[in-house]
C-alpha atoms as a PDB file:
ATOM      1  CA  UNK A   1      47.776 -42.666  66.785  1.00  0.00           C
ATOM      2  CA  UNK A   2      44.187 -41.145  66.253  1.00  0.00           C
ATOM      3  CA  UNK A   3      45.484 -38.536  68.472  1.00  0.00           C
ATOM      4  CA  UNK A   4      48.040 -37.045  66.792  1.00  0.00           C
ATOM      5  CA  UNK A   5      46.411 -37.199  63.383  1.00  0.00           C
ATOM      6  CA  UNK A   6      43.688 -35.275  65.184  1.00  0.00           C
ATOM      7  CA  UNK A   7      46.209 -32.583  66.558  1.00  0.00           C
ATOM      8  CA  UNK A   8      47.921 -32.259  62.655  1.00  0.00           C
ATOM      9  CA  UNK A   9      43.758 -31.707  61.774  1.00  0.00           C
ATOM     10  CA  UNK A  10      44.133 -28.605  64.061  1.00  0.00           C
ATOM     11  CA  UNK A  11      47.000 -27.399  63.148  1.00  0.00           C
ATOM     12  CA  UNK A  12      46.353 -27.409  59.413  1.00  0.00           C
ATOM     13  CA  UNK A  13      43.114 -25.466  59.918  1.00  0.00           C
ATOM     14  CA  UNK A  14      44.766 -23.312  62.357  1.00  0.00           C
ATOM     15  CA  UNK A  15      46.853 -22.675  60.058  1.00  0.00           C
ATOM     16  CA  UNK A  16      44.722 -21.948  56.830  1.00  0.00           C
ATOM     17  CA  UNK A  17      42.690 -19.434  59.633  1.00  0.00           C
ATOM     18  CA  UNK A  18      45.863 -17.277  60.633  1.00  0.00           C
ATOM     19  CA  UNK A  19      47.159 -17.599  56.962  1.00  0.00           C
ATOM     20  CA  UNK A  20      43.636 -16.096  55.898  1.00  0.00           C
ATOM     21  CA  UNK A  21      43.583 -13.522  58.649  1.00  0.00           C
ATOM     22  CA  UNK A  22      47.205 -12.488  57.289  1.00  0.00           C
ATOM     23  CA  UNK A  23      46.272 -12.076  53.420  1.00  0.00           C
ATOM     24  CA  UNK A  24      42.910 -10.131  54.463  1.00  0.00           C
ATOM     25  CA  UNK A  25      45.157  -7.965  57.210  1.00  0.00           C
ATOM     26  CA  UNK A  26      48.024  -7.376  54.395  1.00  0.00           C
ATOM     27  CA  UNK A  27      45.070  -6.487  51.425  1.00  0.00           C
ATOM     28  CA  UNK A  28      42.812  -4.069  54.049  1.00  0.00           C
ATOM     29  CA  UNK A  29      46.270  -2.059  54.687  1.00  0.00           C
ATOM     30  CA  UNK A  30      46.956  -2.004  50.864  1.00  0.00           C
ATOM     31  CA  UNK A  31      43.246  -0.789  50.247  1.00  0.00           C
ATOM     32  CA  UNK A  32      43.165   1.332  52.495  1.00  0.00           C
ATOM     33  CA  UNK A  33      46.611   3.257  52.644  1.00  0.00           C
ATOM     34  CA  UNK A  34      46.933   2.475  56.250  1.00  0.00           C
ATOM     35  CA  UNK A  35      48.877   5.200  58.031  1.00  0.00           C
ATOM     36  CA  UNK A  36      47.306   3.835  61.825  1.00  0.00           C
ATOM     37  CA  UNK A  37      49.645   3.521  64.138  1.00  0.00           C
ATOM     38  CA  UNK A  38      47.383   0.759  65.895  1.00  0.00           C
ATOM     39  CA  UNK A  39      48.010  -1.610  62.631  1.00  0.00           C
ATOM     40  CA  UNK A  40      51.224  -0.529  62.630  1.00  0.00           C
ATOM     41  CA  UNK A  41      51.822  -1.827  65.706  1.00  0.00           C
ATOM     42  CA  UNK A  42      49.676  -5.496  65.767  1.00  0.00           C
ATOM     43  CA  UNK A  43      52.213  -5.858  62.454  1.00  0.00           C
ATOM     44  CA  UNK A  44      55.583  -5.108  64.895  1.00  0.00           C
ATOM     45  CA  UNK A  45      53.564  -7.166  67.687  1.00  0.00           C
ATOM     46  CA  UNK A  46      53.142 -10.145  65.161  1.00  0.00           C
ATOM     47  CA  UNK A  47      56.673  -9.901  63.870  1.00  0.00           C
ATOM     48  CA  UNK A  48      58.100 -10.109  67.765  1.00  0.00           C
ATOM     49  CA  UNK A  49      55.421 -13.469  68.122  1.00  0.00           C
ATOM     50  CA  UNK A  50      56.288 -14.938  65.321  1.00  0.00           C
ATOM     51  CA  UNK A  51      59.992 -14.615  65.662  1.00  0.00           C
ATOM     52  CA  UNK A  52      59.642 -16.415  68.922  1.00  0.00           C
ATOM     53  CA  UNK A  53      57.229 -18.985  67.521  1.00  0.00           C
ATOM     54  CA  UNK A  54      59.421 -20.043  64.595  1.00  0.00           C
ATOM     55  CA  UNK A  55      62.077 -20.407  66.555  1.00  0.00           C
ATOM     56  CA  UNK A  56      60.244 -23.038  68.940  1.00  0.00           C
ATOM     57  CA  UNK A  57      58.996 -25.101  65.829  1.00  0.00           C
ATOM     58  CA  UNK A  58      62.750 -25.128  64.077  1.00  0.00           C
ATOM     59  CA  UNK A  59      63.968 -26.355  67.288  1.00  0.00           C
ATOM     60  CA  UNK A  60      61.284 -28.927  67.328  1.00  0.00           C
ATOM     61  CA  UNK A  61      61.666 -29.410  64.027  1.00  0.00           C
ATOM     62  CA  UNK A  62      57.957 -29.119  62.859  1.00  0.00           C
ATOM     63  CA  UNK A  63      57.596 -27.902  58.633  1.00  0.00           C
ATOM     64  CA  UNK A  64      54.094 -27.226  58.502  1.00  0.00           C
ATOM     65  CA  UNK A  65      54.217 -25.040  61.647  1.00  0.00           C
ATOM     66  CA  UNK A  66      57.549 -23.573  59.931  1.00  0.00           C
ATOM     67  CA  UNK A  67      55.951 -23.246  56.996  1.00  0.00           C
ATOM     68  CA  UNK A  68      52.735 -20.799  58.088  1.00  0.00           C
ATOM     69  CA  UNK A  69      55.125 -19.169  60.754  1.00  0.00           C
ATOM     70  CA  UNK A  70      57.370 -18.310  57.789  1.00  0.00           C
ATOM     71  CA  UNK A  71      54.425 -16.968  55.477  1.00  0.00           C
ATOM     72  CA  UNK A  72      53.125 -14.850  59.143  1.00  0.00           C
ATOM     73  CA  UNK A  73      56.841 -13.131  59.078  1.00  0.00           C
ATOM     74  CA  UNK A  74      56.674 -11.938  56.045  1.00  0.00           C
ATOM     75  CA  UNK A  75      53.167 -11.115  55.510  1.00  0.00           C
ATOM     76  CA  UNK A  76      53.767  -9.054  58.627  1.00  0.00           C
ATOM     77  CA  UNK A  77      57.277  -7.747  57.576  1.00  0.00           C
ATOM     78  CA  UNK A  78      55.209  -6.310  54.534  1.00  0.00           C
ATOM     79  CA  UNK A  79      52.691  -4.656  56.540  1.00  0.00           C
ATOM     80  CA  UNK A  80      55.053  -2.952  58.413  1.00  0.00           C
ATOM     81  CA  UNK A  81      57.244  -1.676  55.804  1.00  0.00           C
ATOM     82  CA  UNK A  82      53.957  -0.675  53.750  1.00  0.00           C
ATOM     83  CA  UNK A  83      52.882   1.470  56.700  1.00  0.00           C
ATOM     84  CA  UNK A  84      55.733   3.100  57.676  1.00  0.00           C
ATOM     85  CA  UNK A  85      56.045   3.919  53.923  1.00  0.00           C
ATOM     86  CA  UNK A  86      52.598   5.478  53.249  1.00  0.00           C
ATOM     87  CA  UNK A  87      53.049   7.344  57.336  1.00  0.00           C
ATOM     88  CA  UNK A  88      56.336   8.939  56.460  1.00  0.00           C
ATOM     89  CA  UNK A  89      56.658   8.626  52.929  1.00  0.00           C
ATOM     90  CA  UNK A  90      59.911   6.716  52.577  1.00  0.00           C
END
């Protein structure tokens, strides 16, 4: 038992990490206008991961990892549709 409530320790912190890294990713592109193709395409990279990640944890059946693979879409959804907007001014 100690071991899995030690594994749900990591994944909540793992969690509030990548949620972080998202939310400071998502505000530096607002800031900053992004028109980089390089951020452009981490965000399509991330949206192709985390497809393929959420679909593991539904299978599996696991909220929490739903949960922050959810908020990871769409944080990276955003970004993408931000940068195309501001590179070709859709």
């Amino acid at each position: 038992m100690l071991i899995n409530e030690y594994k749900s320790d990591i994944i909540v912190l793992d969690s509030a990490i990548l949620e972080l890294y998202c939310f400071i990713f998502v505000y530096l592109i607002i800031v900053n206008k992004s028109k980089n193709t390089i951020s452009l395409l981490f965000s399509l990279l991330s949206i192709i991961s985390g497809s393929l990640w959420l679909y593991i944890f539904i299978d599996i059946n696991n909220t929490l990892l739903i949960t922050r693979t959810s908020v990871e879409l769409v944080s990276s959804i955003f970004s993408s549709v931000y940068i195309l907007n501001n590179k070709y001014q859709l």
